[in-house]
C-alpha atoms as a PDB file:
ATOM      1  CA  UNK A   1      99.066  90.480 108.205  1.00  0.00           C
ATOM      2  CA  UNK A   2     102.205  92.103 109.632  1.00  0.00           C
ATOM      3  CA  UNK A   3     103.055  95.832 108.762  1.00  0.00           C
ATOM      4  CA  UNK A   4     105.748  94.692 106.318  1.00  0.00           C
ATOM      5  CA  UNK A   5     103.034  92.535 104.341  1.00  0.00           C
ATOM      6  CA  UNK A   6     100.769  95.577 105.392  1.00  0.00           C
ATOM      7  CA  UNK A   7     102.974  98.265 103.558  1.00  0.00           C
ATOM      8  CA  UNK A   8     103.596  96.005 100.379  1.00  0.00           C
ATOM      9  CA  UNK A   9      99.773  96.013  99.878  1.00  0.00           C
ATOM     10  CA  UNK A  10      99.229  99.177 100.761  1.00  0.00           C
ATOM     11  CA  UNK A  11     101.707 100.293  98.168  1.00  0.00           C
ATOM     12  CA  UNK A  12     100.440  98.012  95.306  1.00  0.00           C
ATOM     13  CA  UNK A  13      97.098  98.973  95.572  1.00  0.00           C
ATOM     14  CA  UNK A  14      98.508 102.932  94.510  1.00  0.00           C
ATOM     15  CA  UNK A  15     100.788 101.780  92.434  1.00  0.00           C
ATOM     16  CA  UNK A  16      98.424  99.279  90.000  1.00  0.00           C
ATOM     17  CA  UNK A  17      96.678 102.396  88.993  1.00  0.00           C
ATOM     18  CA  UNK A  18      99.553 102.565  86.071  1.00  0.00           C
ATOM     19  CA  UNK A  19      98.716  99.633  84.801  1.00  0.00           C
ATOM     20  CA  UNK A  20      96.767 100.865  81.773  1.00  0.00           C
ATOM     21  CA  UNK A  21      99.256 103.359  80.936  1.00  0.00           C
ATOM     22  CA  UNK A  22     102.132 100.893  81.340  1.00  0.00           C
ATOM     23  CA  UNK A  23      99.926  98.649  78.868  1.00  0.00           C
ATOM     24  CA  UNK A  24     100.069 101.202  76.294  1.00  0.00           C
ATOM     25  CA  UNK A  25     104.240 100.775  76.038  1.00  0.00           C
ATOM     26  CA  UNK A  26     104.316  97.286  76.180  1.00  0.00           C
ATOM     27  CA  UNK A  27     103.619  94.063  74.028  1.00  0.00           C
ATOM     28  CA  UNK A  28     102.502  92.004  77.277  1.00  0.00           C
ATOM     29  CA  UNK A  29     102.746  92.695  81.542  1.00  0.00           C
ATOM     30  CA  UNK A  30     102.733  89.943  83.897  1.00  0.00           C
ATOM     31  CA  UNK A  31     102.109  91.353  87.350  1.00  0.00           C
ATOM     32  CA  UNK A  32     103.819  89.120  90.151  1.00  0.00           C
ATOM     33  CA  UNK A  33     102.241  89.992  93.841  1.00  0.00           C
ATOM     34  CA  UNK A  34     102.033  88.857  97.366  1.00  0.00           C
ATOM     35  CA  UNK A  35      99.242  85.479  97.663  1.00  0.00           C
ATOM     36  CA  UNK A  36      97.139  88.416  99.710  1.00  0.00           C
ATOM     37  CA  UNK A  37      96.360  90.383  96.865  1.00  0.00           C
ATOM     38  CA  UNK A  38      96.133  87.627  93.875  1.00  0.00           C
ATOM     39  CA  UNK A  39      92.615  88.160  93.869  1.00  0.00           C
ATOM     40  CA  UNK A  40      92.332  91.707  94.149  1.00  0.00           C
ATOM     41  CA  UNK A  41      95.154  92.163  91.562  1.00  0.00           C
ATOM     42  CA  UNK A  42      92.831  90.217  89.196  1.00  0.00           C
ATOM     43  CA  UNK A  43      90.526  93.328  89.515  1.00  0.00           C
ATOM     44  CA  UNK A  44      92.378  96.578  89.060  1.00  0.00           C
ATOM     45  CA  UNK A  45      91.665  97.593  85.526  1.00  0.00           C
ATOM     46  CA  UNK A  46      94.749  97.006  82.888  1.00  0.00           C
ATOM     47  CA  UNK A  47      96.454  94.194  84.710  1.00  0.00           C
ATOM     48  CA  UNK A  48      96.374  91.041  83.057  1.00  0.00           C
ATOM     49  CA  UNK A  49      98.371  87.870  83.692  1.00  0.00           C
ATOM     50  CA  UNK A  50      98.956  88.119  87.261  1.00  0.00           C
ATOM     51  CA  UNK A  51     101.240  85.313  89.432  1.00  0.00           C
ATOM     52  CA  UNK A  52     102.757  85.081  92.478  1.00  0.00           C
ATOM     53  CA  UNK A  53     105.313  82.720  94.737  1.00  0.00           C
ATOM     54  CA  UNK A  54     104.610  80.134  97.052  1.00  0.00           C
ATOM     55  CA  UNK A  55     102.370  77.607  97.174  1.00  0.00           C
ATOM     56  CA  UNK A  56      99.770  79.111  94.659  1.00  0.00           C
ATOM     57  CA  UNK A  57     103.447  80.084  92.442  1.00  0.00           C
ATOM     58  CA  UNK A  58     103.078  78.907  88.404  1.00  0.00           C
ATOM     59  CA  UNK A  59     104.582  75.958  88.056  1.00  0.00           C
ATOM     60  CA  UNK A  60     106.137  77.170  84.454  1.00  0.00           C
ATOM     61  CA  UNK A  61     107.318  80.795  85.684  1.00  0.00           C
ATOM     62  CA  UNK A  62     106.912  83.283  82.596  1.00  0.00           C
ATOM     63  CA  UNK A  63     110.029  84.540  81.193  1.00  0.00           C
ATOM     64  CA  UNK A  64     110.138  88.734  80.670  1.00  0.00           C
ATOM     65  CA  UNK A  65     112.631  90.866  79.146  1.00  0.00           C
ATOM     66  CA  UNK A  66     112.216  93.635  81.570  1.00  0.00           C
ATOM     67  CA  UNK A  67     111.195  93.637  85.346  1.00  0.00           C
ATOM     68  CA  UNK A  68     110.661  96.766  87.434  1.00  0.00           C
ATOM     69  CA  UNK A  69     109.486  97.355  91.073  1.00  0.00           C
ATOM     70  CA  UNK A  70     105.968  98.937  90.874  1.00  0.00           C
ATOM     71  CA  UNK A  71     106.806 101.580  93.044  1.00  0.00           C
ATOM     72  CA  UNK A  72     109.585 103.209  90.498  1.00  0.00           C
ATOM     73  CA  UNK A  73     106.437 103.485  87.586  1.00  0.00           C
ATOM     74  CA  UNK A  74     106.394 106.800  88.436  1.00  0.00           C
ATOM     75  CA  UNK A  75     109.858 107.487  87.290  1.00  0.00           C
ATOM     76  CA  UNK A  76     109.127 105.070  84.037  1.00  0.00           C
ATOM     77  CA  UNK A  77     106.419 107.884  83.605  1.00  0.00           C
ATOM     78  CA  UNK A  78     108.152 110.956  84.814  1.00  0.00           C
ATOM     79  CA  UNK A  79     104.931 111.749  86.564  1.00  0.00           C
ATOM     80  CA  UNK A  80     103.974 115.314  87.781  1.00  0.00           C
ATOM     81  CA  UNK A  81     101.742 115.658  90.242  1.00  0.00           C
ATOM     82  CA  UNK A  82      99.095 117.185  87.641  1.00  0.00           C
ATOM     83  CA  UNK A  83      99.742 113.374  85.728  1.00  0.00           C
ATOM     84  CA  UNK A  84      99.609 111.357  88.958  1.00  0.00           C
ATOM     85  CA  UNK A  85      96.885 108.614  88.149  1.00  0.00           C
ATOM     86  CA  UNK A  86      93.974 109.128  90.303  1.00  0.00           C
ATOM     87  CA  UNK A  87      91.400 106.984  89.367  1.00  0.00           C
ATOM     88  CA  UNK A  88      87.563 106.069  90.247  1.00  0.00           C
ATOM     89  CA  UNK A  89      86.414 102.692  89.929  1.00  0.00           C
ATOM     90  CA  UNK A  90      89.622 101.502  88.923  1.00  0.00           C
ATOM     91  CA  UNK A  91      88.499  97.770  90.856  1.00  0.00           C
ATOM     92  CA  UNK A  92      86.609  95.430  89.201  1.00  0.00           C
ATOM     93  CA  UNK A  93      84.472  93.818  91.309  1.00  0.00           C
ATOM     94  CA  UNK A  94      83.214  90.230  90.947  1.00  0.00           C
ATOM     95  CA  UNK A  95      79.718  89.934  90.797  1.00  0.00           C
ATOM     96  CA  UNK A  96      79.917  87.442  93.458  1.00  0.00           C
ATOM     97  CA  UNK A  97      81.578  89.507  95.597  1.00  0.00           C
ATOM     98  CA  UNK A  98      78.796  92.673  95.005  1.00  0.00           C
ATOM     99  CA  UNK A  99      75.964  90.124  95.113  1.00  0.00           C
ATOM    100  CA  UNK A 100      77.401  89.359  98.691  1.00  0.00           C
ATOM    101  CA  UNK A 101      78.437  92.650 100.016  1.00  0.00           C
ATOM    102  CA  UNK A 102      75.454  94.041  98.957  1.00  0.00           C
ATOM    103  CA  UNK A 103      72.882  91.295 101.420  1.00  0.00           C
ATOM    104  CA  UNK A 104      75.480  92.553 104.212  1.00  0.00           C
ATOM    105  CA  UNK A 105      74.753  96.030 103.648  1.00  0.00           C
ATOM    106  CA  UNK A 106      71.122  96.735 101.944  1.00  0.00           C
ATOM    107  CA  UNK A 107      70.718 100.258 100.966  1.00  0.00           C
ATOM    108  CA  UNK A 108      68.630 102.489 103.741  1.00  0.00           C
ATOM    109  CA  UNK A 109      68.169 105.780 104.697  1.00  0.00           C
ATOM    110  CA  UNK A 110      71.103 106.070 106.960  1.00  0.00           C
ATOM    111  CA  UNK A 111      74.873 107.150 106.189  1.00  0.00           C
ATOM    112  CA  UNK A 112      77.228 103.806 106.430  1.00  0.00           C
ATOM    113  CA  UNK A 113      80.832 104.871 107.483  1.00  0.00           C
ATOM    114  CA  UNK A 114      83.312 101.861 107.867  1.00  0.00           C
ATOM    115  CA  UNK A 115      86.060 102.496 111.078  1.00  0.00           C
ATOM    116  CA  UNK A 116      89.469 101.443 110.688  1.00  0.00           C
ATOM    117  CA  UNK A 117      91.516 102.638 113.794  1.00  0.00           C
ATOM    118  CA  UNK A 118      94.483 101.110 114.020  1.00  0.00           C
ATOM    119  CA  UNK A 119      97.687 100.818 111.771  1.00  0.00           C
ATOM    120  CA  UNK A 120      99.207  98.598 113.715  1.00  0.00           C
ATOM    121  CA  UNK A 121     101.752  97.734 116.552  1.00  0.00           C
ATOM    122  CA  UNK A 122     104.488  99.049 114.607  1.00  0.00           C
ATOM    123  CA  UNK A 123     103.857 102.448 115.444  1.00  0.00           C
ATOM    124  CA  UNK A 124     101.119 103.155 117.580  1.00  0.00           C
ATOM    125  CA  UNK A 125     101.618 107.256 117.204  1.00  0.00           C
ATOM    126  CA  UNK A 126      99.713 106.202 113.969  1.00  0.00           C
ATOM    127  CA  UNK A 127      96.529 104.606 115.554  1.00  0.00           C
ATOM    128  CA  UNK A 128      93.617 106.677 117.613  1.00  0.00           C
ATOM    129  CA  UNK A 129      92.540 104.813 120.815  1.00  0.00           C
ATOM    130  CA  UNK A 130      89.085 103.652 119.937  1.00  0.00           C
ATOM    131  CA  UNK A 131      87.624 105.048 123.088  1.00  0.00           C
ATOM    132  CA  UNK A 132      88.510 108.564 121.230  1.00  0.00           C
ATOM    133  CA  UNK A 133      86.106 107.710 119.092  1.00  0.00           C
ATOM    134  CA  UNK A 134      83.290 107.240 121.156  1.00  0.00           C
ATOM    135  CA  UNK A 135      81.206 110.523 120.556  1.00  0.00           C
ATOM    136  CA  UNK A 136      81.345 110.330 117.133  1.00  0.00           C
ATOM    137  CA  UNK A 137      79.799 106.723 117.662  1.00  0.00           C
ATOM    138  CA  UNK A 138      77.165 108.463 119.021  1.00  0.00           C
ATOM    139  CA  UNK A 139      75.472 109.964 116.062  1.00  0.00           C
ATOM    140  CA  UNK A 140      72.298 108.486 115.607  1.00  0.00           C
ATOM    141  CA  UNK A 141      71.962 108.852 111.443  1.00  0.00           C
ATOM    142  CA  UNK A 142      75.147 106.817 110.984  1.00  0.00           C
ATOM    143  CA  UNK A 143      75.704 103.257 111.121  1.00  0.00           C
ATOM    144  CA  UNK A 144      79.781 102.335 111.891  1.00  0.00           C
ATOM    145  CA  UNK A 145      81.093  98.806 110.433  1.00  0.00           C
ATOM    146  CA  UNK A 146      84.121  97.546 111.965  1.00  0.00           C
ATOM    147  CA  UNK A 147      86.925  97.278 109.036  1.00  0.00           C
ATOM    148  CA  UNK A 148      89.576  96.758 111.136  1.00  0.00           C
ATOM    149  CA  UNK A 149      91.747  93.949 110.357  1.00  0.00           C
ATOM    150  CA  UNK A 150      93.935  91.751 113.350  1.00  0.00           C
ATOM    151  CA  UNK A 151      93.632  90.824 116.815  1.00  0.00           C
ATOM    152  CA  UNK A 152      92.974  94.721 117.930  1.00  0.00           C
ATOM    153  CA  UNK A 153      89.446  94.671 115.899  1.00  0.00           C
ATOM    154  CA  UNK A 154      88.063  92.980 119.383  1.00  0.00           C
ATOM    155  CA  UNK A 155      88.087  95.911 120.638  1.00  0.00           C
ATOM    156  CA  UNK A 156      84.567  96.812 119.001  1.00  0.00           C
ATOM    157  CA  UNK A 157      83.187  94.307 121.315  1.00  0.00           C
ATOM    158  CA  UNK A 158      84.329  97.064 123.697  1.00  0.00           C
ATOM    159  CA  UNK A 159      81.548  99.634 122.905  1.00  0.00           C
ATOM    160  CA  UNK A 160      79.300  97.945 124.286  1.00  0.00           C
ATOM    161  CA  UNK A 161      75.654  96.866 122.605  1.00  0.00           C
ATOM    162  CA  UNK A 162      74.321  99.932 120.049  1.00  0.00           C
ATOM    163  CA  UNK A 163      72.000 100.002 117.360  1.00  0.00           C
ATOM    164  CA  UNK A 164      74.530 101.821 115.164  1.00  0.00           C
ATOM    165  CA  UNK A 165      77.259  99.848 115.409  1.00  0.00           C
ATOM    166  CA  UNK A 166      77.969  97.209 113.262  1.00  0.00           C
ATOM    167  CA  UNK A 167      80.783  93.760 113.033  1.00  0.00           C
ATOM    168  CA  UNK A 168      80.968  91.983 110.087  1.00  0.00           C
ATOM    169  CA  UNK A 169      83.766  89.433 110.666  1.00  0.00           C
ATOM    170  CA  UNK A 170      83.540  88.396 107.170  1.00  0.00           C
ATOM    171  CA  UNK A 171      84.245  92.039 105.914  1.00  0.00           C
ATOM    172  CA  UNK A 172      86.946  92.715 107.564  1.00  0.00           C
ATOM    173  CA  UNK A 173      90.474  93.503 106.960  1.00  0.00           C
ATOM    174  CA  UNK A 174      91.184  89.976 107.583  1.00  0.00           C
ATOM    175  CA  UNK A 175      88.517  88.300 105.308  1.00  0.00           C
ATOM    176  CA  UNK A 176      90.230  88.633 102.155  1.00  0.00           C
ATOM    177  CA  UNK A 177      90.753  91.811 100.167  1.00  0.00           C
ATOM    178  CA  UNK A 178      88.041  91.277  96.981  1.00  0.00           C
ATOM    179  CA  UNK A 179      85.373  90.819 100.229  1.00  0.00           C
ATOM    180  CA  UNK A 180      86.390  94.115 102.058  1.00  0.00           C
ATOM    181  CA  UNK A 181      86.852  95.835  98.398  1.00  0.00           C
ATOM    182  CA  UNK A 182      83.299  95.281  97.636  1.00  0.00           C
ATOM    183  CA  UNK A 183      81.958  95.810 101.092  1.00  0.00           C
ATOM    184  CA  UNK A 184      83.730  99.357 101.186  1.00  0.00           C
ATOM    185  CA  UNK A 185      82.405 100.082  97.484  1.00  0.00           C
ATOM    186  CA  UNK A 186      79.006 100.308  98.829  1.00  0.00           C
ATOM    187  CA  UNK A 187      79.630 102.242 102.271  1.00  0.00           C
ATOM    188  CA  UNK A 188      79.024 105.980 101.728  1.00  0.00           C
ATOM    189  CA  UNK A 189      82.358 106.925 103.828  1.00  0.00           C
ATOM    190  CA  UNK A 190      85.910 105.084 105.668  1.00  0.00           C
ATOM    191  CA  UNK A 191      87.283 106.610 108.390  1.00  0.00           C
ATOM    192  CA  UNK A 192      90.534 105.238 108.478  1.00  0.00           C
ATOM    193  CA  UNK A 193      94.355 106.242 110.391  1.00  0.00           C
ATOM    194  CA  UNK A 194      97.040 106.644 107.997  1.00  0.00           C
ATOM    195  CA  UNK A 195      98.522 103.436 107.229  1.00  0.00           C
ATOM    196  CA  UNK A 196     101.396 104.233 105.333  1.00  0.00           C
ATOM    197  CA  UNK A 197     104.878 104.441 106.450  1.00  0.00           C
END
């Protein structure tokens, strides 16, 4: 993805956490998003028709009598910080999905932490040089799954052969986002850059 596609994800994800309240003011919402996150706007709790453009675009578009950005739901709300929707377990998971993260990642004795170093090229003051990471790789009671999405995730082939590190191409960043949601659902930590603008 590139960091504009990047950001509008990024920013959905937060922002989808009002759907239940917004539910509670209105007859009927139809959530249109990017074709990246049709599937994982299917699981946030409170969203129900969802669409989007392009190829995969209805071919009857909905008609509404009021659209809004979903980054201004806060001022619909008038949140506070004391009524800013943080939520647990806001994503519903496909079973599918679980069943599949859950034969990548059976449940042992050791701490799993997924990596995600890089935010992208954009802005590289915003990444950590993977090689800065190297002692904490060390740790023996951790394994560390590569969640970094693009061409810069090779660089895990960097490190070098370790019993602790772990690549799951079909986890990643770049799998889909309903795959990496449940992968990251059963790891006990991220480590992740801020990738936000």
């Amino acid at each position: 993805l590139d960091m504009s596609a990047q950001l509008c994800l990024n920013l959905a994800v937060q922002f989808l956490r009002y759907m239940p309240a917004l539910q509670t003011i209105a007859s009927s919402v139809i959530l249109e998003v990017a074709p990246q996150m049709l599937d994982l706007a299917r699981c946030i709790r409170g969203v129900g028709e969802v669409i989007t453009w392009g190829d995969a675009a209805p071919t009857h578009p909905p008609q509404w009598d009021v659209q809004i950005e979903v980054t201004e739901l806060p001022y619909l709300f008038r949140t506070r910080p004391r009524d800013l929707p943080i939520a647990a377990n806001y994503l519903r998971i496909p079973q599918d999905a679980r069943t599949a993260a859950a034969a990548a990642l059976p449940r042992d004795h050791r701490i799993h932490a997924g990596v995600v170093w890089s935010s992208g090229e954009w802005n590289l003051s915003r990444s950590i040089p993977l090689d800065h990471l190297k002692p904490l790789f060390q740790d023996p009671g951790i394994t560390f799954w590569n969640l970094q999405g693009g061409q810069i995730r090779n660089q895990w082939q960097t490190l070098g052969p370790a019993l602790n590190l772990r690549d799951a191409p079909a986890l990643c960043a770049d799998a889909g986002l309903v795959p990496l949601a449940a992968f990251i659902a059963r790891l006990d930590l991220v480590l992740t850059v801020y990738t936000l603008a």
